[in-house]
N, C-alpha and C. Protein backbone atom coordinates (compact mmCIF):
# COMPACT_ATOMS: atom_id res chain seq x y z
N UNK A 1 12.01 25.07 -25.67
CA UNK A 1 11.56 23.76 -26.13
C UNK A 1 10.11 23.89 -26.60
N UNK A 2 9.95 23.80 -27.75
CA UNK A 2 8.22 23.81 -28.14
C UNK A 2 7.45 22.52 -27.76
N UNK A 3 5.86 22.77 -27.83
CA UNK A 3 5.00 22.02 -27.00
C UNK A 3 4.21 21.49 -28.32
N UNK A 4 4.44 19.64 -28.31
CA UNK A 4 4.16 19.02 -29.75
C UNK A 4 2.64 18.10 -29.48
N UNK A 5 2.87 17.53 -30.40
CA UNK A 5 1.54 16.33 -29.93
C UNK A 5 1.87 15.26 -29.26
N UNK A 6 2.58 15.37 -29.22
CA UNK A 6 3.49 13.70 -28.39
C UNK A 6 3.34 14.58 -27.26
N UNK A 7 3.29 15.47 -26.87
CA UNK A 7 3.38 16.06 -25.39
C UNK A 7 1.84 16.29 -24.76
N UNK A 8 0.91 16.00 -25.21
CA UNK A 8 -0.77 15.79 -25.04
C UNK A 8 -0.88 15.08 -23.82
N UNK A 9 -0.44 14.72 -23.77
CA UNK A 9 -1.08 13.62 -22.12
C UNK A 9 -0.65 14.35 -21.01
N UNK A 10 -0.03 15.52 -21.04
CA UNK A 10 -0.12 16.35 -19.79
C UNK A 10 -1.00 16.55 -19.40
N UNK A 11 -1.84 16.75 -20.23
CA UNK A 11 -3.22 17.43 -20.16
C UNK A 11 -4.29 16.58 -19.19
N UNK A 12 -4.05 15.28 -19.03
CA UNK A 12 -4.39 13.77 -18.54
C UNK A 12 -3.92 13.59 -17.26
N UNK A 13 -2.48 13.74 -17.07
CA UNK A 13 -1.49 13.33 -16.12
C UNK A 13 -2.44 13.45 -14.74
N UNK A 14 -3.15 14.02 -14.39
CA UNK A 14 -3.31 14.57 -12.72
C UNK A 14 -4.77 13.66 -12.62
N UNK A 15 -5.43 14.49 -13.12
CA UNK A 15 -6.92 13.53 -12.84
C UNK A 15 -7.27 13.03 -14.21
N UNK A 16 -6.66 12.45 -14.73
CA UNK A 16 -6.99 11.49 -16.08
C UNK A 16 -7.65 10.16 -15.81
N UNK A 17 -8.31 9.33 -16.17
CA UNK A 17 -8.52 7.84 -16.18
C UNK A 17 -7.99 7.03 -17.57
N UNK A 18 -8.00 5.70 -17.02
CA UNK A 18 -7.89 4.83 -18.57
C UNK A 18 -8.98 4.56 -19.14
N UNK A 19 -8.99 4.76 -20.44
CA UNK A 19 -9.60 5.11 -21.55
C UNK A 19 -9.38 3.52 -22.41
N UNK A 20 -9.85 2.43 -22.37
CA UNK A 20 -9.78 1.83 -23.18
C UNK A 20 -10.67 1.37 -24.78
N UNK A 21 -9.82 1.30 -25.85
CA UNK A 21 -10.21 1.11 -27.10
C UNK A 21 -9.30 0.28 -27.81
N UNK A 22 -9.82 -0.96 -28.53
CA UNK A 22 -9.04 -1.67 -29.45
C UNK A 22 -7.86 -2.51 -29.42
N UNK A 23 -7.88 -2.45 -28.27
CA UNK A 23 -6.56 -2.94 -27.14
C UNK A 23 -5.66 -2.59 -26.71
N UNK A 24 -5.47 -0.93 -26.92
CA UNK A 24 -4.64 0.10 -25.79
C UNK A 24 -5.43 0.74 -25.35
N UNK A 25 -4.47 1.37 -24.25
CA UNK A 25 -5.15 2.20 -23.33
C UNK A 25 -4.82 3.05 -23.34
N UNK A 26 -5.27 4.94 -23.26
CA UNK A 26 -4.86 6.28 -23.52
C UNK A 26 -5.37 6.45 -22.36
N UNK A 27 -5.12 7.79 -21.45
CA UNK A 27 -5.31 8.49 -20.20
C UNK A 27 -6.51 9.68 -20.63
N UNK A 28 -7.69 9.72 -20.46
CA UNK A 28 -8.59 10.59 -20.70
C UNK A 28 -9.22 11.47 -19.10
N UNK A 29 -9.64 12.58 -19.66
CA UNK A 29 -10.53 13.29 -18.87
C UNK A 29 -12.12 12.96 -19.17
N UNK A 30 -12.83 12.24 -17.89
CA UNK A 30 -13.94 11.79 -17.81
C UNK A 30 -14.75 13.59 -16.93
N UNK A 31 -15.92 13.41 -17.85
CA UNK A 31 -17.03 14.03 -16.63
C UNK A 31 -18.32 14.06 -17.08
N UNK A 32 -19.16 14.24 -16.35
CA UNK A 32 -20.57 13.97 -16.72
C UNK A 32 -20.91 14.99 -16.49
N UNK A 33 -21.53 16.32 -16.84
CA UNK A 33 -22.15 17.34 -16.08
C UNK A 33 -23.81 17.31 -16.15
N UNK A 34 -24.50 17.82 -15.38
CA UNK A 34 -25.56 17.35 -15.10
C UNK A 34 -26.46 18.56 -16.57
N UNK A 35 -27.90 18.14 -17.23
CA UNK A 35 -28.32 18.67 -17.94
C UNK A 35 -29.72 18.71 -17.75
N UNK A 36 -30.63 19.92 -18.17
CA UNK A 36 -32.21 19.50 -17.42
C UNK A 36 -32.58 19.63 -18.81
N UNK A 37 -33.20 18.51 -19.57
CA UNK A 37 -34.04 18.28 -20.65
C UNK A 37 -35.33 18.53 -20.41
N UNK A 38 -35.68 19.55 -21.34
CA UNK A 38 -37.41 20.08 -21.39
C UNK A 38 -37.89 20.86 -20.31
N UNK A 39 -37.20 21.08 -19.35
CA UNK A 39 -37.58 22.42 -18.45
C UNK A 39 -36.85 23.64 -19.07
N UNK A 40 -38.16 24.54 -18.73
CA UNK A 40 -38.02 26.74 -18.86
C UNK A 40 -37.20 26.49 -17.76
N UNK A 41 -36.28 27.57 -17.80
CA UNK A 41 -35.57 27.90 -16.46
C UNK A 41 -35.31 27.05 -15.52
N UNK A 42 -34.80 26.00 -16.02
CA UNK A 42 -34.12 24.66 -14.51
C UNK A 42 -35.88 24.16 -13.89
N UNK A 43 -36.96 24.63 -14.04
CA UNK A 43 -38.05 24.04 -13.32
C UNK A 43 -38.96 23.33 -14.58
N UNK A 44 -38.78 22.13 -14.27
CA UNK A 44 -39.90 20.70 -14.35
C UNK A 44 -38.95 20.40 -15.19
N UNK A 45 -38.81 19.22 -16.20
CA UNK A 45 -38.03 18.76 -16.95
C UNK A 45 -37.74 17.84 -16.55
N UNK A 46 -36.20 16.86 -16.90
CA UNK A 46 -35.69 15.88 -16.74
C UNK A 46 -34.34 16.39 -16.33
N UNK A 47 -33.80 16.21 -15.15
CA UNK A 47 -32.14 16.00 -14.62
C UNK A 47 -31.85 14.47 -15.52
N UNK A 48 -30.46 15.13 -16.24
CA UNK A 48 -29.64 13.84 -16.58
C UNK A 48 -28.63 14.00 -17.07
N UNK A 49 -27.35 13.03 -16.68
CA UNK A 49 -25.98 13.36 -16.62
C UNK A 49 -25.49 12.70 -18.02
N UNK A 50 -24.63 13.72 -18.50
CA UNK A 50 -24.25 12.71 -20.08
C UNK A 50 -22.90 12.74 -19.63
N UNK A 51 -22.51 11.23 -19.52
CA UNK A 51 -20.69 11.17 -19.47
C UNK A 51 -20.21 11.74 -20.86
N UNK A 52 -19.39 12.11 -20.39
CA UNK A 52 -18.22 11.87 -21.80
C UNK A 52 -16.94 11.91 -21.48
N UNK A 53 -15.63 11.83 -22.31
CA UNK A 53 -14.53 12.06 -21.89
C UNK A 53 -13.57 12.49 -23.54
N UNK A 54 -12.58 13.71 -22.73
CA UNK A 54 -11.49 14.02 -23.53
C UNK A 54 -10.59 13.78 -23.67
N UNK A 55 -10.21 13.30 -25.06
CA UNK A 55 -9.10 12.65 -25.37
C UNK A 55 -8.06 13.58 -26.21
N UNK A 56 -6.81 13.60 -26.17
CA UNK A 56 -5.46 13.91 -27.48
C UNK A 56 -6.48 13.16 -28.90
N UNK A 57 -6.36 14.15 -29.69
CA UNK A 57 -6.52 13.66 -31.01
C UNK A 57 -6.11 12.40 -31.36
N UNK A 58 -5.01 12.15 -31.18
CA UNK A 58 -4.02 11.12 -31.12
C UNK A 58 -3.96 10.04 -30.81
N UNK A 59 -4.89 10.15 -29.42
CA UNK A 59 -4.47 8.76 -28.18
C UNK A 59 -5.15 7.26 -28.78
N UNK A 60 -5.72 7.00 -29.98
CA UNK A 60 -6.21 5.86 -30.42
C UNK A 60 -5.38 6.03 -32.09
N UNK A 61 -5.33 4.81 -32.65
CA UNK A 61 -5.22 5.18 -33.92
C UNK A 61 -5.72 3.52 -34.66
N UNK A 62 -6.98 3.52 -35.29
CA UNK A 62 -7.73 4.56 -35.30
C UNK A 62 -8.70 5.03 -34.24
N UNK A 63 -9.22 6.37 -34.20
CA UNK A 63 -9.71 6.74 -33.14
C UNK A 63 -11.27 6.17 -32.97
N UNK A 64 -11.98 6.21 -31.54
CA UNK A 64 -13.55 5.26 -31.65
C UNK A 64 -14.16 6.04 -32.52
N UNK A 65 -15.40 5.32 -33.38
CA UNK A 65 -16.16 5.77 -34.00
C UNK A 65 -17.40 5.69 -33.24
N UNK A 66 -19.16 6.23 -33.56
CA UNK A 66 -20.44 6.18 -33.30
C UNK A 66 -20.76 4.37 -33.29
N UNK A 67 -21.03 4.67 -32.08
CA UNK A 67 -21.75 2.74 -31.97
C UNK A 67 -20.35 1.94 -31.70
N UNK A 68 -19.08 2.60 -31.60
CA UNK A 68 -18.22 1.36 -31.00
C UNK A 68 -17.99 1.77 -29.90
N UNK A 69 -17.47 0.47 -28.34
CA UNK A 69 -17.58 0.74 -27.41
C UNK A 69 -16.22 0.66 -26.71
N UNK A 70 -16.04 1.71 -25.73
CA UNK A 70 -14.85 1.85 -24.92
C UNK A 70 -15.00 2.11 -24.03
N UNK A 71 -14.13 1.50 -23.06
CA UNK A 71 -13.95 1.18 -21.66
C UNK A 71 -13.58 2.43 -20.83
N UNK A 72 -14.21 2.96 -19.78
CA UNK A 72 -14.01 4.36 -19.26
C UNK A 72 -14.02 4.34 -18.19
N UNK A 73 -12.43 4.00 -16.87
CA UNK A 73 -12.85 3.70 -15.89
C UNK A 73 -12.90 2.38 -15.75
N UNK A 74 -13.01 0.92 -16.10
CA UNK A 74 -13.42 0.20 -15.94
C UNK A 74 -15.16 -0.35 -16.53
N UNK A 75 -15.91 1.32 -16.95
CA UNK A 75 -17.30 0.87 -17.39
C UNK A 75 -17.26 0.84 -18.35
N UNK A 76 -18.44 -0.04 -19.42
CA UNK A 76 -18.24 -0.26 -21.21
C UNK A 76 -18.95 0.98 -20.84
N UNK A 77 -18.66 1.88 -22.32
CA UNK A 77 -19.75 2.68 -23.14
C UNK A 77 -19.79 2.38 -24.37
N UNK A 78 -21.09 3.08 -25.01
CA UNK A 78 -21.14 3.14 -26.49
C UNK A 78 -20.53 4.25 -27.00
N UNK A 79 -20.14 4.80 -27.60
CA UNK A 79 -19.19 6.24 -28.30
C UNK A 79 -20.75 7.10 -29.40
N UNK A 80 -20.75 7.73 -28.46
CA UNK A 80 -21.79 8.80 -29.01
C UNK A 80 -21.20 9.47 -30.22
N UNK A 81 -21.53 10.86 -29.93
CA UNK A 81 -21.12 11.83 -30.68
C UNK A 81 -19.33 12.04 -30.08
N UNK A 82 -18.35 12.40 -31.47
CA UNK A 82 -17.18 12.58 -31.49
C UNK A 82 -16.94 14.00 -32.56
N UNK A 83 -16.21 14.98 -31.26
CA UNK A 83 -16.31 16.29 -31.65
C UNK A 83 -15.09 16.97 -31.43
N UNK A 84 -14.46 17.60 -32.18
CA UNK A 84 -12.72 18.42 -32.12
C UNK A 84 -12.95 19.40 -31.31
N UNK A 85 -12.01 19.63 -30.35
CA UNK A 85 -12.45 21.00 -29.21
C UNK A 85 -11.47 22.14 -29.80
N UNK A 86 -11.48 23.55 -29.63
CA UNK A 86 -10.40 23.92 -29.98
C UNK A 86 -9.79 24.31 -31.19
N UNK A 87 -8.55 23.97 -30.40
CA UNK A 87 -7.71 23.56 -32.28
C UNK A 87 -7.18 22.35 -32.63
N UNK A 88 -8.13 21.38 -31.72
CA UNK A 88 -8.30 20.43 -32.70
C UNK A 88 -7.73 19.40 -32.22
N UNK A 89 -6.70 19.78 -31.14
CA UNK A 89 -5.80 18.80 -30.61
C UNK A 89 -6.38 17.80 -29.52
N UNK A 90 -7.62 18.40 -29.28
CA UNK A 90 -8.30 16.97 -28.29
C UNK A 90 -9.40 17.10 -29.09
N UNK A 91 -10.05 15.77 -28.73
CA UNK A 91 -11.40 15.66 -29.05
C UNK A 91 -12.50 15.23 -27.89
N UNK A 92 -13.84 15.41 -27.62
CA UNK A 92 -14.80 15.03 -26.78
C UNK A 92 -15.44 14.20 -27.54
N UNK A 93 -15.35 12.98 -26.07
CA UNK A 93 -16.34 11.85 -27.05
C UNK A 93 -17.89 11.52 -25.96
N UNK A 94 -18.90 11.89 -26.44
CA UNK A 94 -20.16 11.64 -25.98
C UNK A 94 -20.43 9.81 -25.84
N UNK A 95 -20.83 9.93 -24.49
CA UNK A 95 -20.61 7.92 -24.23
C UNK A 95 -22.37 8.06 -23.62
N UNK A 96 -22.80 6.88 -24.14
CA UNK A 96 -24.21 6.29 -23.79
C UNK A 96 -23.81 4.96 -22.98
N UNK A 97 -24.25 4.89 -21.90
CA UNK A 97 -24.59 3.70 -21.31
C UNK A 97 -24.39 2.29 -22.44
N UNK A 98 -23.86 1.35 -22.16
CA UNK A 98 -24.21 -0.04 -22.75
C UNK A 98 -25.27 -0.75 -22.12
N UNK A 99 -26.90 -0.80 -22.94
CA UNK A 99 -27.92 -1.48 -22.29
C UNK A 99 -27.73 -3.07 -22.70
């Protein structure tokens, strides 16, 4: 049995969250990993966590753009940067806080 795009949300299934945009909801992988801005070697700088989360190419149609906001978890974000991982079949979407 070959492995299609309709079959993408496996990828989600275990530790996925809801991902809301536009008035559905897709199952995404959320994480924030931590980043030190303007420090040599991890010392002095700024610690700061950039959420983002991965989505199926697919899971919106159309998918968020820069400056529109989706629900992650229950929190608004703004939709940062939107980037193809891969080959293409997911994408990472960079989320800013809603001030």
């Amino acid at each position: 049995m070959a492995f299609g795009d309709s079959d993408l949300s496996v990828f989600t299934a275990d530790f996925g969250v809801a991902v809301e945009f536009g008035g559905s909801t897709a199952q995404g992988n959320f994480d924030a990993p931590q980043k030190n801005l303007g420090g040599d070697s991890g010392f002095g700088g700024v610690d700061t966590s950039i959420p983002r989360v991965h989505l199926p190419f697919n899971a919106f149609s159309p998918m968020p753009q820069e400056e529109q906001t989706v629900t992650v978890d229950g929190t608004d974000y703004l939709v940062g940067a939107v980037t193809a991982e891969g080959d293409g079949k997911f994408v990472c979407i960079d989320l800013k806080a809603v001030s």
